[in-house]
Structures are given as C-alpha cells and as structure tokens.
Protein backbone atom coordinates (compact mmCIF):
# COMPACT_ATOMS: atom_id res chain seq x y z
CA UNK A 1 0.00 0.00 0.00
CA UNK A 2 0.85 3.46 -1.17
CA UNK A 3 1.53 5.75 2.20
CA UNK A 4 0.64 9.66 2.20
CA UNK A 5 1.79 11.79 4.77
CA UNK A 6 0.95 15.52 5.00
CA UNK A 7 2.77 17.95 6.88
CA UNK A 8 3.56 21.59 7.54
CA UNK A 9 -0.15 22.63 8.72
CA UNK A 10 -1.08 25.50 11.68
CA UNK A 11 -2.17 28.70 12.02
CA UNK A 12 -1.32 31.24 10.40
CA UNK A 13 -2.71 34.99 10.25
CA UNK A 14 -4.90 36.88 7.66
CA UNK A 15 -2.56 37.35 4.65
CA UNK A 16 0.25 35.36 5.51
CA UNK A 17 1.46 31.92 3.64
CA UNK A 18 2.13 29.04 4.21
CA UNK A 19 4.05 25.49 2.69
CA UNK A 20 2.38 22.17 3.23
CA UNK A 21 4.14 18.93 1.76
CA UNK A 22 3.23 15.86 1.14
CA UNK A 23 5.60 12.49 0.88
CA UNK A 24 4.84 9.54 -0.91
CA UNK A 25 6.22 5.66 -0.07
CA UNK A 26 5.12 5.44 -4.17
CA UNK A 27 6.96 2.63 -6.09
CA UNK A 28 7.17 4.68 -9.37
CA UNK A 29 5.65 8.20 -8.05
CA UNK A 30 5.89 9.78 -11.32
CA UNK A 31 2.83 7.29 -12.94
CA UNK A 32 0.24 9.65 -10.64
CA UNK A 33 -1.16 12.71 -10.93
CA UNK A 34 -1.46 14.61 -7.94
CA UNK A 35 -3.88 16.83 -6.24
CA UNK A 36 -4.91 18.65 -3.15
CA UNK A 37 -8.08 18.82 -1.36
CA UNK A 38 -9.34 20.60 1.62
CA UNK A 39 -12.30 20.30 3.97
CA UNK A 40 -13.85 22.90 6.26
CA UNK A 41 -16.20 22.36 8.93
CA UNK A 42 -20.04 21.82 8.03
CA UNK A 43 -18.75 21.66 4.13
CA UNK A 44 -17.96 19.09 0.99
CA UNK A 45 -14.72 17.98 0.97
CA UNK A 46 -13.40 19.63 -2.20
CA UNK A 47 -10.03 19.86 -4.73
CA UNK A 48 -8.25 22.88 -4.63
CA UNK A 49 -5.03 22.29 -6.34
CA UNK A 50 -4.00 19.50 -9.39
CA UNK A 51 -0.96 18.35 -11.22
CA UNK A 52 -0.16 16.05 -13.70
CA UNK A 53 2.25 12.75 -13.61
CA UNK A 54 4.71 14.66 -15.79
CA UNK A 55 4.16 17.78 -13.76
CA UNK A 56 3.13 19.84 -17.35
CA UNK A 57 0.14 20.85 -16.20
CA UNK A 58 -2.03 22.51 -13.26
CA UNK A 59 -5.23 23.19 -12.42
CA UNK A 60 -6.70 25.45 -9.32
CA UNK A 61 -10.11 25.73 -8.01
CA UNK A 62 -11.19 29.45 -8.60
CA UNK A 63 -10.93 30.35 -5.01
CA UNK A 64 -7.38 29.79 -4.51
CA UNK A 65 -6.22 30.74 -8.05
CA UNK A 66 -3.60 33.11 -8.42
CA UNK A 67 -2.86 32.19 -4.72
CA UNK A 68 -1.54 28.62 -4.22
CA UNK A 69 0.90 26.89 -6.27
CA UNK A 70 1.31 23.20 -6.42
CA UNK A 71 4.21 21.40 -7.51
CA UNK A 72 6.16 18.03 -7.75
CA UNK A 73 9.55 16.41 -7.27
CA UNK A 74 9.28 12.69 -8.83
CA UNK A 75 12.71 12.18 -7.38
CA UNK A 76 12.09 13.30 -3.52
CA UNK A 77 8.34 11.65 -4.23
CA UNK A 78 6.81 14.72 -2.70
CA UNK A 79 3.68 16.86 -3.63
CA UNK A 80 3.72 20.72 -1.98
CA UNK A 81 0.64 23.45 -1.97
CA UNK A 82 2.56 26.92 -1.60
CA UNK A 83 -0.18 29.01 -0.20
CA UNK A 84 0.00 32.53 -0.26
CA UNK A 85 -2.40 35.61 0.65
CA UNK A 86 -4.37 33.00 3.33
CA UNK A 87 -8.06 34.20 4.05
CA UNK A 88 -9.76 33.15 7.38
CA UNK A 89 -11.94 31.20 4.39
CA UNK A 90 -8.93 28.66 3.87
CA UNK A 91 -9.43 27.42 6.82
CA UNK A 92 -9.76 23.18 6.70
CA UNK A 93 -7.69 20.05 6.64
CA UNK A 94 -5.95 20.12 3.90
CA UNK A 95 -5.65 16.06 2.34
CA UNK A 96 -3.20 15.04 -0.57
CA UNK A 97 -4.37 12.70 -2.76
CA UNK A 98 -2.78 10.72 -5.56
CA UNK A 99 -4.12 8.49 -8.52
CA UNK A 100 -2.41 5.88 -10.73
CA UNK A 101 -2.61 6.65 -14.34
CA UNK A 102 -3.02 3.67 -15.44
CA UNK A 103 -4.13 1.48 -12.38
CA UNK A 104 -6.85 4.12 -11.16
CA UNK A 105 -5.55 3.05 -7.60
CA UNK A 106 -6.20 5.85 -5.60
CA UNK A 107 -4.59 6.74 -1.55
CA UNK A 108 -5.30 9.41 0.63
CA UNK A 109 -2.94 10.97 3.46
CA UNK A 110 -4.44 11.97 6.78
CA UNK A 111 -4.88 15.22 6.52
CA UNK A 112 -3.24 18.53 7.61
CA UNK A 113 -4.70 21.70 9.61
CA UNK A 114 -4.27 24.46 8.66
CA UNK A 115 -5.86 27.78 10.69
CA UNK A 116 -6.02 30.95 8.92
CA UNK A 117 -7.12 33.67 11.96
CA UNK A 118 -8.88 37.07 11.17
C-alpha cells in the first residue's frame, strides 16, 4: 500500500502563507497525478489544487487561483501546496491525494490543519 503523509499545517494569520508537503512511499511516483483537497467544517470535501504525472500541467479551483501553487519532485516523491495571501476562508484540513494513471488506484494521506485567523 501506497503511504501519504501531510505535513507543515497550523495557524497562520490573515494574509500570511504558508508550505504544506506531502511524501509519498510510491513505487514509481511519477505514474500519478497529484492533487490537493481541503475540507472545512459543516462543508464538501473539495479539490483545490492539481498536477499532472509529468508535472506539465495545473489546475486550481477558482478560489485559490492566483494564490496557491502546487508542484512536484518525482525524485524526492513529494507533492507541496505553496499558499499565499491565506483568508480566514482557507481554513480546513488540507488532504493530498494521488491516482495511478493507469491502475486508477487511488490513496489518501491523513490530513493537515491548517488555521487561517482574522
């Protein structure tokens, strides 16, 4: 089984940034596309942040665009979310998630808090 850990959550104040990371026990890490998700109390779990296997491509949910950055390293088999310009809104448990290409196998880490005060 494919391990996720997250780290690098906390609090954090109105318009500051932080770095969460996320490392992989992944075989062959660079055969799955990466992504981000976050939940906040009361609400859907939802993605915030993707990347491709090859790292060529990204995709952001519109309330974090222009805001976070994700990114890879298939060597180090880690996943970050640089996020920047933090709203009290951000606040959730931020979850990395990965997905085999072509095995569709899909693994979830823990979760990470992160608390963004006003």
């Amino acid at each position: 089984q494919v391990q996720l850990v997250e780290s690098g959550g906390g609090l954090v104040q109105l318009g500051g940034s932080l770095g969460l990371s996320c490392a992989t026990s992944a075989f062959r890490f660079s055969v799955y596309e990466a992504s981000w998700y976050r939940q906040a109390p009361g609400k859907e779990r939802e993605l915030v942040a993707f990347i491709t296997d090859t790292g060529g491509r990204t995709n952001y949910s519109d309330s974090v665009k222009g805001r976070f950055t994700i990114a890879r390293n298939n060597v180090k088999k880690t996943v970050t979310l640089q996020m920047n310009t933090l709203k009290p809104e951000d606040t959730a448990v931020y979850y990395c998630h990965i997905r085999g290409i072509y095995s569709g196998r899909e693994y979830w880490g823990k979760g990470t808090l992160v608390n963004v005060s006003s």
